[in-house]
Protein backbone atom coordinates (compact mmCIF):
# COMPACT_ATOMS: atom_id res chain seq x y z
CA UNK A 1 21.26 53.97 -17.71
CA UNK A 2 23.10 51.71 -15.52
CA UNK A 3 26.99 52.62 -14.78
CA UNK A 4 29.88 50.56 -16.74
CA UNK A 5 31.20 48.52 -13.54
CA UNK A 6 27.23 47.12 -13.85
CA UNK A 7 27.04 46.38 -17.34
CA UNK A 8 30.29 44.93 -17.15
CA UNK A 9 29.61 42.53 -14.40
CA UNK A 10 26.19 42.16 -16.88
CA UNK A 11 28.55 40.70 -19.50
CA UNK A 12 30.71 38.51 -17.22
CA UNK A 13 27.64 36.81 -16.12
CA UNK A 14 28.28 32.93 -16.13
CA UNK A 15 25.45 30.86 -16.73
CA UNK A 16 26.69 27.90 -14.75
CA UNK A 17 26.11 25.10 -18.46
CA UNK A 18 28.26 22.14 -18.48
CA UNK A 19 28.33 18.56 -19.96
CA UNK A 20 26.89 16.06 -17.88
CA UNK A 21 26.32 12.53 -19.09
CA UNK A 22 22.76 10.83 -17.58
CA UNK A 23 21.03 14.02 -18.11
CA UNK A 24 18.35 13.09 -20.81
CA UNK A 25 16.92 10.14 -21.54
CA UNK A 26 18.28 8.19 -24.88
CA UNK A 27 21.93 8.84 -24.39
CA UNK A 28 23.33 5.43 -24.88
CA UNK A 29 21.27 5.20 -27.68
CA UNK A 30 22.51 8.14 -29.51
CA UNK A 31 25.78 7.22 -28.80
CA UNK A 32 25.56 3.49 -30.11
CA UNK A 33 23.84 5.42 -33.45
CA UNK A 34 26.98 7.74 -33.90
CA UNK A 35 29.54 4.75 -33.65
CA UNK A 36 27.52 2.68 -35.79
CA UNK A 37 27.34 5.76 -38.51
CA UNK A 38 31.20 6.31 -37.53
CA UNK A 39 31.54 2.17 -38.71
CA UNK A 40 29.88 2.36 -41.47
CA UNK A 41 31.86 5.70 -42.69
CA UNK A 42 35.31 3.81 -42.14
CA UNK A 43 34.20 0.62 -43.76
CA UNK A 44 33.28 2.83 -46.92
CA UNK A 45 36.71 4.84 -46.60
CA UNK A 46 38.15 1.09 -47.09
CA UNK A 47 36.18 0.61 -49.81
CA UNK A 48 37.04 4.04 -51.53
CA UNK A 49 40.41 3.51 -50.77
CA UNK A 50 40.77 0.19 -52.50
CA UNK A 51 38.75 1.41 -55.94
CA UNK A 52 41.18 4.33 -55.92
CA UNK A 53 44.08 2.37 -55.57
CA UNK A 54 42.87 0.03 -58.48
CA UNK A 55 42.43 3.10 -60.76
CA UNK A 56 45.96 4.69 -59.85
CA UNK A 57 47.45 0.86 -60.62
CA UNK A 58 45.31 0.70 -63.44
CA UNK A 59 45.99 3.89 -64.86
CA UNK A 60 49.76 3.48 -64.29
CA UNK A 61 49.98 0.44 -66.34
CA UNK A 62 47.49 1.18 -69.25
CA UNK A 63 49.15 4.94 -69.68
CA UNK A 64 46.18 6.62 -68.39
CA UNK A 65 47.51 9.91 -67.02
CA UNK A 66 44.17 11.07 -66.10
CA UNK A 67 42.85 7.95 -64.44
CA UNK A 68 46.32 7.71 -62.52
CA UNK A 69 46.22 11.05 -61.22
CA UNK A 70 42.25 10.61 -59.94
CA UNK A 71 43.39 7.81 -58.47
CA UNK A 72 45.97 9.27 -56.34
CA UNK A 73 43.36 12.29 -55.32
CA UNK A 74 40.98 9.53 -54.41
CA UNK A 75 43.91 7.37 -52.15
CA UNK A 76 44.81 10.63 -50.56
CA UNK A 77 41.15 11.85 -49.69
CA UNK A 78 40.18 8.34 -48.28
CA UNK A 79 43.38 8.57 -46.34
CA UNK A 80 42.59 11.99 -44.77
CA UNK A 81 39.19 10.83 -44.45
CA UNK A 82 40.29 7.63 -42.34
CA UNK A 83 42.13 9.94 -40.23
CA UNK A 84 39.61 12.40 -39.31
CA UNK A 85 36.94 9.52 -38.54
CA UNK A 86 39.69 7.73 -36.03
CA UNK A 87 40.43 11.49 -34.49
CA UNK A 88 37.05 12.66 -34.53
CA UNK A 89 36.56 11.97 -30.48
CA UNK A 90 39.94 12.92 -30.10
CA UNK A 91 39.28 16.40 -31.73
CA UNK A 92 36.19 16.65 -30.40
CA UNK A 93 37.38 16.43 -26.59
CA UNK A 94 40.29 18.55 -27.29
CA UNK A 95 38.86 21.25 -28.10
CA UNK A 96 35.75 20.81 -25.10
CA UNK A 97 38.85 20.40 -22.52
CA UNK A 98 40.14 23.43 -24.42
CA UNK A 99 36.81 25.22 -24.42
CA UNK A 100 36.22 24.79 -20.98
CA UNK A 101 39.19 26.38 -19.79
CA UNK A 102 38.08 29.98 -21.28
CA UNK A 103 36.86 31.88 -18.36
């Protein structure tokens, strides 16, 4: 059985992985796919946004508590959803930066 300094320097071992852009063969292509899908996921955010607006107004005014109050949960998901799809690269390269500091 090997002696703890060994297995320790065993478990410290550092594989030597990091991101680097170029290194496969479709990248741009990937990338263009994910900011399309991120486009299309804003444009229907607007879209959920403005039907959720139109039932809070339209429950408001016709006495519809119901309708008024899933209107409101509707405005504020596609408003937290609009946020985290303009943060999302943000976020993501936070936390790498932040990941890539743990030694």
């Amino acid at each position: 059985m090997p002696s703890l300094p060994t297995r320790l320097v065993h478990l410290a071992y550092d594989p030597g992985v990091s991101p680097k852009s170029g290194g496969l063969p479709g990248l741009s292509v990937l990338r263009t796919v994910v900011n399309s899908i991120n486009l299309f996921a804003i444009i229907a955010v607007v879209g959920a946004l403005a039907v959720s607006l139109a039932v809070w107004a339209w429950g408001h005014h016709s006495g519809g508590h119901q309708a008024e109050a899933n209107g409101k949960k509707g405005a504020t998901v596609a408003a937290g959803a609009a946020l985290g799809l303009g943060a999302a690269n943000g976020i993501v390269a936070f936390f790498s930066a932040l990941g890539s500091q743990v030694h």
